[in-house]
PDB file of N, CA and C in Angstrom:
ATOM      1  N   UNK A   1      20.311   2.958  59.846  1.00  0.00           N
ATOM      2  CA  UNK A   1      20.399   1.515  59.763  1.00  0.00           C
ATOM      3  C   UNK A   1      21.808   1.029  60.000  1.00  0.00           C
ATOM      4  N   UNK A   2      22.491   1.418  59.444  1.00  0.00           N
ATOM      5  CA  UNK A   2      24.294   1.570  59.710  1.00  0.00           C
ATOM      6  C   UNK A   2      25.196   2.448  60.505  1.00  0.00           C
ATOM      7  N   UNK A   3      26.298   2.416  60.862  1.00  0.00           N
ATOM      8  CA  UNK A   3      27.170   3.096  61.230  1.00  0.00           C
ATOM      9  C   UNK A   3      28.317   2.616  60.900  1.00  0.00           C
ATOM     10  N   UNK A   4      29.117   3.455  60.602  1.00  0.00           N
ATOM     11  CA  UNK A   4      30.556   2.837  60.335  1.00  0.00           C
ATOM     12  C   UNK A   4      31.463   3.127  61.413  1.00  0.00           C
ATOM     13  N   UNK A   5      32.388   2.271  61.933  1.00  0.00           N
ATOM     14  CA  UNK A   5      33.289   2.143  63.024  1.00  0.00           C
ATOM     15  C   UNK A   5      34.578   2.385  62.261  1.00  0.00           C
ATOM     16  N   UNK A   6      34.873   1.928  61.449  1.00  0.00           N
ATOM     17  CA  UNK A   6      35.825   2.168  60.692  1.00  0.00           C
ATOM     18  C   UNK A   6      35.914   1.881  59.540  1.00  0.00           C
ATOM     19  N   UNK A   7      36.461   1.871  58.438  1.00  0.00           N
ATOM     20  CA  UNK A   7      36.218   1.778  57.151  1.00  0.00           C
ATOM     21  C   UNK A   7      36.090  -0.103  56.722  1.00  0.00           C
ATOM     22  N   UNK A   8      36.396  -1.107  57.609  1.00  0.00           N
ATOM     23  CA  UNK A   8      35.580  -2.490  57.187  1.00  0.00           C
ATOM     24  C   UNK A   8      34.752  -2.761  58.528  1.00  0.00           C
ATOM     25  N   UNK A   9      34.400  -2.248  59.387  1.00  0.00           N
ATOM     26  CA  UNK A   9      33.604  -2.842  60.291  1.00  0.00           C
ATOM     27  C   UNK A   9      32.316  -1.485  60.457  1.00  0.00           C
ATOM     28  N   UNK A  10      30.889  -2.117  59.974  1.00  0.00           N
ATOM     29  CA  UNK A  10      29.988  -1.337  60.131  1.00  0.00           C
ATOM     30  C   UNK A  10      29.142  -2.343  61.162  1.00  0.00           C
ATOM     31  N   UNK A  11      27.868  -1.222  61.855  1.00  0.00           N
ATOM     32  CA  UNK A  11      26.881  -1.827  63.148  1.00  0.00           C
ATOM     33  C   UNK A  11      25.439  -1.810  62.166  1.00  0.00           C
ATOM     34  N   UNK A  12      24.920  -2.724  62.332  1.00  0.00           N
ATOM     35  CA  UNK A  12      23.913  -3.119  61.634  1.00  0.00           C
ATOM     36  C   UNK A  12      22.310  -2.763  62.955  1.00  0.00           C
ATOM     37  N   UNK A  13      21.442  -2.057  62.385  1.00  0.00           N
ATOM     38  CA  UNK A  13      20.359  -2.503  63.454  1.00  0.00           C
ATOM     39  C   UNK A  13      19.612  -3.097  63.088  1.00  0.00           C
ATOM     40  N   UNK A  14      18.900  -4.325  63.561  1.00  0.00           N
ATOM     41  CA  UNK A  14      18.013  -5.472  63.363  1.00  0.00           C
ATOM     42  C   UNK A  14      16.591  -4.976  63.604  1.00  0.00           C
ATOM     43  N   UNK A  15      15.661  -5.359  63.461  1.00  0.00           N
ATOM     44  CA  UNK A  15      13.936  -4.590  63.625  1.00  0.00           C
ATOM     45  C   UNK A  15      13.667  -4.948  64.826  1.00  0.00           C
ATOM     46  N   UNK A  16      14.861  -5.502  65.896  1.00  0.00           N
ATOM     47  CA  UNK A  16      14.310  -5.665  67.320  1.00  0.00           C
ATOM     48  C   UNK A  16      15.012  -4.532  68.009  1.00  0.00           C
ATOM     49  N   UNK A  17      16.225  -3.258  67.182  1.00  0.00           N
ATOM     50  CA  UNK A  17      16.431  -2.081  67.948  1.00  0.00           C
ATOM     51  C   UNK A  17      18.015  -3.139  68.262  1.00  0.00           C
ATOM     52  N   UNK A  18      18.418  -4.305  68.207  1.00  0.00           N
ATOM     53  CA  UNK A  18      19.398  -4.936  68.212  1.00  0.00           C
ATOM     54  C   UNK A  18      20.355  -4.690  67.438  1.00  0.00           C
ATOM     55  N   UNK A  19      21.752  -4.189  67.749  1.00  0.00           N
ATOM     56  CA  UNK A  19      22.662  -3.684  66.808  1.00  0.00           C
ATOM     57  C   UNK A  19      23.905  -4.864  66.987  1.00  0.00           C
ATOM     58  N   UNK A  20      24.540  -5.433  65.733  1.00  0.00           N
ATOM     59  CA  UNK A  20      25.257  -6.170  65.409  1.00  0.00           C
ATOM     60  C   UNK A  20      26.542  -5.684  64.725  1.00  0.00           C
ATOM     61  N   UNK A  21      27.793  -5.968  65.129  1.00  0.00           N
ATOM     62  CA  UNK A  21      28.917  -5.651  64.192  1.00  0.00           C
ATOM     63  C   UNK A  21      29.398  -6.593  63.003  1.00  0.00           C
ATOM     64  N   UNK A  22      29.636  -5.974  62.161  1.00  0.00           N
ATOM     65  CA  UNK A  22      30.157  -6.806  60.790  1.00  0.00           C
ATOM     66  C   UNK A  22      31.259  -6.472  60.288  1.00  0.00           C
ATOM     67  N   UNK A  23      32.070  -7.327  59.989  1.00  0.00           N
ATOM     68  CA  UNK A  23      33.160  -6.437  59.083  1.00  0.00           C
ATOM     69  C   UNK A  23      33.069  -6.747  57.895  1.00  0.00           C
ATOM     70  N   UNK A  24      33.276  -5.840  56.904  1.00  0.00           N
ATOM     71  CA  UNK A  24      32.404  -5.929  55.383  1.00  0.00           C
ATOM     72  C   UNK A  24      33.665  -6.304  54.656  1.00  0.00           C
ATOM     73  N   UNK A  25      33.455  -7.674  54.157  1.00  0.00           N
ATOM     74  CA  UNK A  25      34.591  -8.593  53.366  1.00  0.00           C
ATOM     75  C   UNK A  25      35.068  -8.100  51.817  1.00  0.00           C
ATOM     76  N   UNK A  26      33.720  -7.787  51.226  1.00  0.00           N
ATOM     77  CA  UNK A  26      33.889  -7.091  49.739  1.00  0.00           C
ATOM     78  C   UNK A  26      32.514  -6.510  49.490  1.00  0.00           C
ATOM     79  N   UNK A  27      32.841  -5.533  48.667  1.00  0.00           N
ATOM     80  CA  UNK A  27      31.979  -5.100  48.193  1.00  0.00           C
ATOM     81  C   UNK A  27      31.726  -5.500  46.529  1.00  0.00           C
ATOM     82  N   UNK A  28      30.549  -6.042  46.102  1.00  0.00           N
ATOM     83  CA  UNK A  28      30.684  -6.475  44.639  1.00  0.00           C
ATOM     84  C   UNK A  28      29.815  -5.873  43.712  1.00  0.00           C
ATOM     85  N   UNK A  29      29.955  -5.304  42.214  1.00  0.00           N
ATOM     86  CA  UNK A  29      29.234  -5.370  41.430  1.00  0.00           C
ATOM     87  C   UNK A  29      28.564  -6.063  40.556  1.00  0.00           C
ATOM     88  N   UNK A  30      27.186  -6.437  40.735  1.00  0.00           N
ATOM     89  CA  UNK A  30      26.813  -7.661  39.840  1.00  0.00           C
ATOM     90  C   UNK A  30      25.634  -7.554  38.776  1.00  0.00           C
ATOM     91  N   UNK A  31      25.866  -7.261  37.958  1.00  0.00           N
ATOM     92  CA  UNK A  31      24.858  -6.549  36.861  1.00  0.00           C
ATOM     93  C   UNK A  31      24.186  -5.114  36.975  1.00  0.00           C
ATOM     94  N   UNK A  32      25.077  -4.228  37.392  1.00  0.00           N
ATOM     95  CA  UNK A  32      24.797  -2.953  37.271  1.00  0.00           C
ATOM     96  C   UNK A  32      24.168  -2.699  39.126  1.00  0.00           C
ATOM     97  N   UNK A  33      24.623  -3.760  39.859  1.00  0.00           N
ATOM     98  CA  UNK A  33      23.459  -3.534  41.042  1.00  0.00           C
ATOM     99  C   UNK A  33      24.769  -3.935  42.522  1.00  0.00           C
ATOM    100  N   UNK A  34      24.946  -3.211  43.107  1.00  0.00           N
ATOM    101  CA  UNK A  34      26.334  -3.324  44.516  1.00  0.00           C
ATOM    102  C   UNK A  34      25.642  -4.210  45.436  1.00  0.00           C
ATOM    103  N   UNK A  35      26.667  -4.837  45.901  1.00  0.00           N
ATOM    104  CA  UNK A  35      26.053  -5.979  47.051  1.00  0.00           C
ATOM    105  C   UNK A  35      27.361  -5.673  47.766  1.00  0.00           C
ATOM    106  N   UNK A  36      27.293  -6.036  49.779  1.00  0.00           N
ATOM    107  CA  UNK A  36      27.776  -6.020  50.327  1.00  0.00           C
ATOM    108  C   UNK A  36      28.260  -7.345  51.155  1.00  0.00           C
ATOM    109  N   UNK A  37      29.200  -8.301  50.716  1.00  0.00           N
ATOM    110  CA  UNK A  37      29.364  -9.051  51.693  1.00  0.00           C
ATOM    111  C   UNK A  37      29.884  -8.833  52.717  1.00  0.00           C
ATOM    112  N   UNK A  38      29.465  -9.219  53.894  1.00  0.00           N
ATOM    113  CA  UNK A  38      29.538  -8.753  55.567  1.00  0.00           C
ATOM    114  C   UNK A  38      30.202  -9.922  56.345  1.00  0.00           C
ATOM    115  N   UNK A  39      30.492 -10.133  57.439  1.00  0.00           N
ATOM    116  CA  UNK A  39      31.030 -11.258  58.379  1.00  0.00           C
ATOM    117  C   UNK A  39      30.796 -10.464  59.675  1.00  0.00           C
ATOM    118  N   UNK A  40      29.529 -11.203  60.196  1.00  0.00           N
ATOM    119  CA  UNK A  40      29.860 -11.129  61.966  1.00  0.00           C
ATOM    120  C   UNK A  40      30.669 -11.112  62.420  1.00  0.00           C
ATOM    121  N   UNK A  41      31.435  -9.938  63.363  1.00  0.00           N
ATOM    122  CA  UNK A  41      32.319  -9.876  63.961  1.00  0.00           C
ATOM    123  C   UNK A  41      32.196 -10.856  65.622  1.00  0.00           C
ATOM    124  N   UNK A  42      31.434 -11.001  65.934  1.00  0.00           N
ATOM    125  CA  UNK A  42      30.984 -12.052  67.104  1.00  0.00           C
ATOM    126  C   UNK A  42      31.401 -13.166  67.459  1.00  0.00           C
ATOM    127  N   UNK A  43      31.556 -13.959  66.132  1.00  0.00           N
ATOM    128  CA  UNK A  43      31.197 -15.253  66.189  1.00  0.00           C
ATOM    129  C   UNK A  43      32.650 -15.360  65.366  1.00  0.00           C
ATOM    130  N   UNK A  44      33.316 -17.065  65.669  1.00  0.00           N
ATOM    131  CA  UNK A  44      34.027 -17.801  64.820  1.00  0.00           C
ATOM    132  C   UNK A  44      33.931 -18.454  63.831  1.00  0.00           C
ATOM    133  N   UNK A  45      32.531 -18.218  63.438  1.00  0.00           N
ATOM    134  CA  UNK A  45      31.394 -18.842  61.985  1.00  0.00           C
ATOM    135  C   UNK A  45      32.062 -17.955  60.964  1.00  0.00           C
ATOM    136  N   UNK A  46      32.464 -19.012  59.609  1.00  0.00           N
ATOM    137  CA  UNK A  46      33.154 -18.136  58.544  1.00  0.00           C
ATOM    138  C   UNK A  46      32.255 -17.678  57.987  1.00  0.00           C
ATOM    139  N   UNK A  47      30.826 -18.004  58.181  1.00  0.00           N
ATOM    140  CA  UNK A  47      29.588 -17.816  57.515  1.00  0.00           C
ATOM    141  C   UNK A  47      29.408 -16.268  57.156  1.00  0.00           C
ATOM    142  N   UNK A  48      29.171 -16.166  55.487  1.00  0.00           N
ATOM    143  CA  UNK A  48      29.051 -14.240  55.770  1.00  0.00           C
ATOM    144  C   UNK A  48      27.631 -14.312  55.300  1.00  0.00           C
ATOM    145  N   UNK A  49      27.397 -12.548  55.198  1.00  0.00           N
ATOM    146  CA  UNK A  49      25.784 -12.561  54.659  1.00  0.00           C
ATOM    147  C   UNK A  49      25.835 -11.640  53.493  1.00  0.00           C
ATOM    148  N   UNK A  50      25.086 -11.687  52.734  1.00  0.00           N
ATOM    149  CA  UNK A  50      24.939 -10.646  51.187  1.00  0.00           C
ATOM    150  C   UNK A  50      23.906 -10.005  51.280  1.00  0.00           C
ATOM    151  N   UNK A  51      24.144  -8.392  51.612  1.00  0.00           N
ATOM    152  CA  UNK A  51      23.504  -7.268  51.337  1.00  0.00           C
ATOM    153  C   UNK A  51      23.009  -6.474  49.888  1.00  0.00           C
ATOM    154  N   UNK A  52      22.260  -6.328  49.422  1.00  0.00           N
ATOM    155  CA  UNK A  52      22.195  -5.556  48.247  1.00  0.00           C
ATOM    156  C   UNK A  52      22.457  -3.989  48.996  1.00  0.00           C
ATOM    157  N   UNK A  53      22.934  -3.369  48.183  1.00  0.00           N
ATOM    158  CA  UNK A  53      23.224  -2.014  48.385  1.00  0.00           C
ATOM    159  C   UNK A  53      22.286  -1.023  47.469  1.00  0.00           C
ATOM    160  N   UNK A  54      21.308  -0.012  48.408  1.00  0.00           N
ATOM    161  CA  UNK A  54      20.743   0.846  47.552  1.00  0.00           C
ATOM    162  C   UNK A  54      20.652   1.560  48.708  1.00  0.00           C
ATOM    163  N   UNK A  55      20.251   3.123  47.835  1.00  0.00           N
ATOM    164  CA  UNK A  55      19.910   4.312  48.302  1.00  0.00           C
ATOM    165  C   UNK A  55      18.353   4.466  48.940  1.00  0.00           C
ATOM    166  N   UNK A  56      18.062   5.458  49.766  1.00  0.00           N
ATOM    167  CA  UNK A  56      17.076   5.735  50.100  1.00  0.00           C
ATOM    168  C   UNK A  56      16.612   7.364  49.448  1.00  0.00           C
ATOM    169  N   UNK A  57      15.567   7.609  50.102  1.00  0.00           N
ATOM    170  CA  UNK A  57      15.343   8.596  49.375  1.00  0.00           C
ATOM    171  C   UNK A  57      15.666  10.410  49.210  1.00  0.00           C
ATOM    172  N   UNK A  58      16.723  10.156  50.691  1.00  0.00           N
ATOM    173  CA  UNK A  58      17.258  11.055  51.007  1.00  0.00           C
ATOM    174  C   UNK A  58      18.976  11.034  50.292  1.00  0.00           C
ATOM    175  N   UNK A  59      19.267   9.530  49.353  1.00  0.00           N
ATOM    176  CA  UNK A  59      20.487   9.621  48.492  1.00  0.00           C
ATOM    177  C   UNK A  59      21.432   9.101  49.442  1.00  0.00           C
ATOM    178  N   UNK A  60      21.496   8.436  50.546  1.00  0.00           N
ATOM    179  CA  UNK A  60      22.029   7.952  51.637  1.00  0.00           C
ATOM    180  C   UNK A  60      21.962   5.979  50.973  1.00  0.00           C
ATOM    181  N   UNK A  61      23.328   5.375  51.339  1.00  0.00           N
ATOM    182  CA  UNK A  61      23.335   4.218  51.236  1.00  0.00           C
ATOM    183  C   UNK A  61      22.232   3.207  52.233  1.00  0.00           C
ATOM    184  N   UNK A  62      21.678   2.351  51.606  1.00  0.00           N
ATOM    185  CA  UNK A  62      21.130   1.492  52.705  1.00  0.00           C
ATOM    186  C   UNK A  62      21.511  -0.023  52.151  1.00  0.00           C
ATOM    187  N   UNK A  63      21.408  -0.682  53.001  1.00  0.00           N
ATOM    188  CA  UNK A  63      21.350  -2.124  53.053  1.00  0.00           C
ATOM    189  C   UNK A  63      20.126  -3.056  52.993  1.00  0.00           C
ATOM    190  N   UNK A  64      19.953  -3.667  51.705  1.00  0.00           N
ATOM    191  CA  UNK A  64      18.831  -4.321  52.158  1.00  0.00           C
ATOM    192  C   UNK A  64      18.712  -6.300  51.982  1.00  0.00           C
ATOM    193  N   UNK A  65      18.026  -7.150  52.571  1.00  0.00           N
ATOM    194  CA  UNK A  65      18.218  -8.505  52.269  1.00  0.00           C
ATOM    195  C   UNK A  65      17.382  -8.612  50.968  1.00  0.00           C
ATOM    196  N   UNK A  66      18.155  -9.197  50.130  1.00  0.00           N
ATOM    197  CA  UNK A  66      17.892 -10.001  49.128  1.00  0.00           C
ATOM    198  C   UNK A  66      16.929 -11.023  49.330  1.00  0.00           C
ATOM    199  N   UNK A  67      15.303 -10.951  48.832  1.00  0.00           N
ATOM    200  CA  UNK A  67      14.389 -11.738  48.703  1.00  0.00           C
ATOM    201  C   UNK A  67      14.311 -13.069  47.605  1.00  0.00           C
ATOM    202  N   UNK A  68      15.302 -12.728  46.505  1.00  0.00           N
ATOM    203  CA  UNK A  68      15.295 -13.433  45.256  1.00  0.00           C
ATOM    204  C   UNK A  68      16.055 -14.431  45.004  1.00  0.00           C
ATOM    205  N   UNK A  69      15.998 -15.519  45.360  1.00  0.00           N
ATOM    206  CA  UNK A  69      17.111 -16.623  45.191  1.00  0.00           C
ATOM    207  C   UNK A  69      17.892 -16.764  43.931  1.00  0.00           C
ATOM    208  N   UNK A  70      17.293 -16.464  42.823  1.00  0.00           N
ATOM    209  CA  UNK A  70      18.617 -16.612  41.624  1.00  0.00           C
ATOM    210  C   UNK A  70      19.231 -15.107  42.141  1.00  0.00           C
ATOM    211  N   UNK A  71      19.141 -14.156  42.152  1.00  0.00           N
ATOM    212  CA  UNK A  71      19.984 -13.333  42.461  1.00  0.00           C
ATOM    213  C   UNK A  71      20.624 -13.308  43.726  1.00  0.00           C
ATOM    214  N   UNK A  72      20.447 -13.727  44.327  1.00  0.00           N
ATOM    215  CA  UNK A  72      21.470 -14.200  46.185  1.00  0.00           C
ATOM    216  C   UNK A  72      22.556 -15.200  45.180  1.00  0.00           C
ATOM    217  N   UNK A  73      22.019 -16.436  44.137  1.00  0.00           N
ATOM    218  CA  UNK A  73      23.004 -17.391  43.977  1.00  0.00           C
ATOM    219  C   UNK A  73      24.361 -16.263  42.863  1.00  0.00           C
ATOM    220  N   UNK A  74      23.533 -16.034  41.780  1.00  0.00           N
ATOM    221  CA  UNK A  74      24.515 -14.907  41.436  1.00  0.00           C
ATOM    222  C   UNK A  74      25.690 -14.414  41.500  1.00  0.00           C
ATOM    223  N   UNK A  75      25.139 -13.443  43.235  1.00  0.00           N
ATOM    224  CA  UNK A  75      26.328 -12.737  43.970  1.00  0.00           C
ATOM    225  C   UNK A  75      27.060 -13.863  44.377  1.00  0.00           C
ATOM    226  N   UNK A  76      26.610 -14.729  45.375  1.00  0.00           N
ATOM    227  CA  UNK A  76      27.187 -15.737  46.168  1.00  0.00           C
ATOM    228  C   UNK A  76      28.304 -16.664  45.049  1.00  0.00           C
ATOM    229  N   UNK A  77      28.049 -17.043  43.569  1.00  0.00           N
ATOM    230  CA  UNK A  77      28.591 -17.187  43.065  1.00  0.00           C
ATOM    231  C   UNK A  77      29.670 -16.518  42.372  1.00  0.00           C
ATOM    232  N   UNK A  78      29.856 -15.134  42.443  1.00  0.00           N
ATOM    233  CA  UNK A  78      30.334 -14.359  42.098  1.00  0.00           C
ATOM    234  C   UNK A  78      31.570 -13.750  43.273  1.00  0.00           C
ATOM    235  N   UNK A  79      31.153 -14.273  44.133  1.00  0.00           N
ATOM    236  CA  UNK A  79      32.088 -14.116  45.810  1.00  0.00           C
ATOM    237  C   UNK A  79      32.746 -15.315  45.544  1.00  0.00           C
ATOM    238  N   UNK A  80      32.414 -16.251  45.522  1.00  0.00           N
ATOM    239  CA  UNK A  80      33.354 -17.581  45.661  1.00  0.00           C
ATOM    240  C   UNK A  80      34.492 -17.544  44.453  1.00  0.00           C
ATOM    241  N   UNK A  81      33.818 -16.829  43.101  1.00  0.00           N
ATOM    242  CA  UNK A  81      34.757 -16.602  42.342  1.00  0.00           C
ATOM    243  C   UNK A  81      36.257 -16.163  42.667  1.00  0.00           C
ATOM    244  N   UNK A  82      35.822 -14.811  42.804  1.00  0.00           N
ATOM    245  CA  UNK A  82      36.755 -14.169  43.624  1.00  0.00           C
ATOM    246  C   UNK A  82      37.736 -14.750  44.849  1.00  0.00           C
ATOM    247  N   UNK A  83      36.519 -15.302  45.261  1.00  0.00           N
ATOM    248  CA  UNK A  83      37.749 -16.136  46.598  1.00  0.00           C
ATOM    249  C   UNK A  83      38.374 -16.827  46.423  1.00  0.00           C
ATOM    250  N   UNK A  84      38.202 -18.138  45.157  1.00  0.00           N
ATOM    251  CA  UNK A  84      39.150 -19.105  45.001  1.00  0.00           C
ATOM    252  C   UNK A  84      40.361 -18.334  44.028  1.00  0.00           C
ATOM    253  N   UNK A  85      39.978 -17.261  43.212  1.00  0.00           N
ATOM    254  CA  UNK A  85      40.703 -16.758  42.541  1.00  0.00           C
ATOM    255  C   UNK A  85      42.116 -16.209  43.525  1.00  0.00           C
ATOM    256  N   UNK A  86      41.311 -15.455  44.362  1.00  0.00           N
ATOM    257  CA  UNK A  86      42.353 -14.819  45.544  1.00  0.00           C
ATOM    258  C   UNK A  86      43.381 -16.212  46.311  1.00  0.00           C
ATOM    259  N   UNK A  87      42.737 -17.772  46.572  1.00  0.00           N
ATOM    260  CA  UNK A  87      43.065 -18.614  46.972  1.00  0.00           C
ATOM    261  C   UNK A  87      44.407 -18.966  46.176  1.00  0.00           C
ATOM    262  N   UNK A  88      44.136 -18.813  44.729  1.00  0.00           N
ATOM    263  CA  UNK A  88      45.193 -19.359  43.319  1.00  0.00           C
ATOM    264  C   UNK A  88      45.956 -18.381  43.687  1.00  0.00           C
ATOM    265  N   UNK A  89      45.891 -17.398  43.572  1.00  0.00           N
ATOM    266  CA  UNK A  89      47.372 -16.337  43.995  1.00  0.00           C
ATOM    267  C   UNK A  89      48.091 -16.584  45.075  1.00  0.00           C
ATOM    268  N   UNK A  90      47.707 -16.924  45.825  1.00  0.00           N
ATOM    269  CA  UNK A  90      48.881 -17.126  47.239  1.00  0.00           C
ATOM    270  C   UNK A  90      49.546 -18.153  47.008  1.00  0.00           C
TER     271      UNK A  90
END
């Protein structure tokens, strides 16, 4: 499902066999459960996307979309934290 290009930019494949680059902004812990925020490398859209992070059954990381809207707001709230926090330091 992934490949890593280098340690922040991984290739994503889409269910059309379509592979996309991302560069992965943070990685977060949010109640015992890893999420991956990502940014299209493509595009000039600051827009990122939130991955949950789990294993498969071979113990290998996978990526999967978040179906659950209080938990997307959560993370997403939990990123902005961080960001304005990072914003106050500079």
């Amino acid at each position: 499902m992934s490949e890593v290009q280098n340690e922040n930019i991984i290739v994503l494949t889409d269910e059309d066999g379509g592979e996309h680059e991302f560069e992965v902004l943070e990685v977060l812990e949010v109640e015992q459960q890893s999420y991956a925020i990502l940014q299209p490398t493509d595009t000039q859209d600051d827009e990122a996307i939130i991955l949950r992070i789990e294993q498969d059954e071979n113990g290998n990381e996978v990526l999967v979309n978040i179906e659950d809207d209080d938990e997307w707001d959560k993370v997403a709230e939990m990123y902005d934290t961080l960001l304005f926090e990072d914003l106050d330091e500079k």
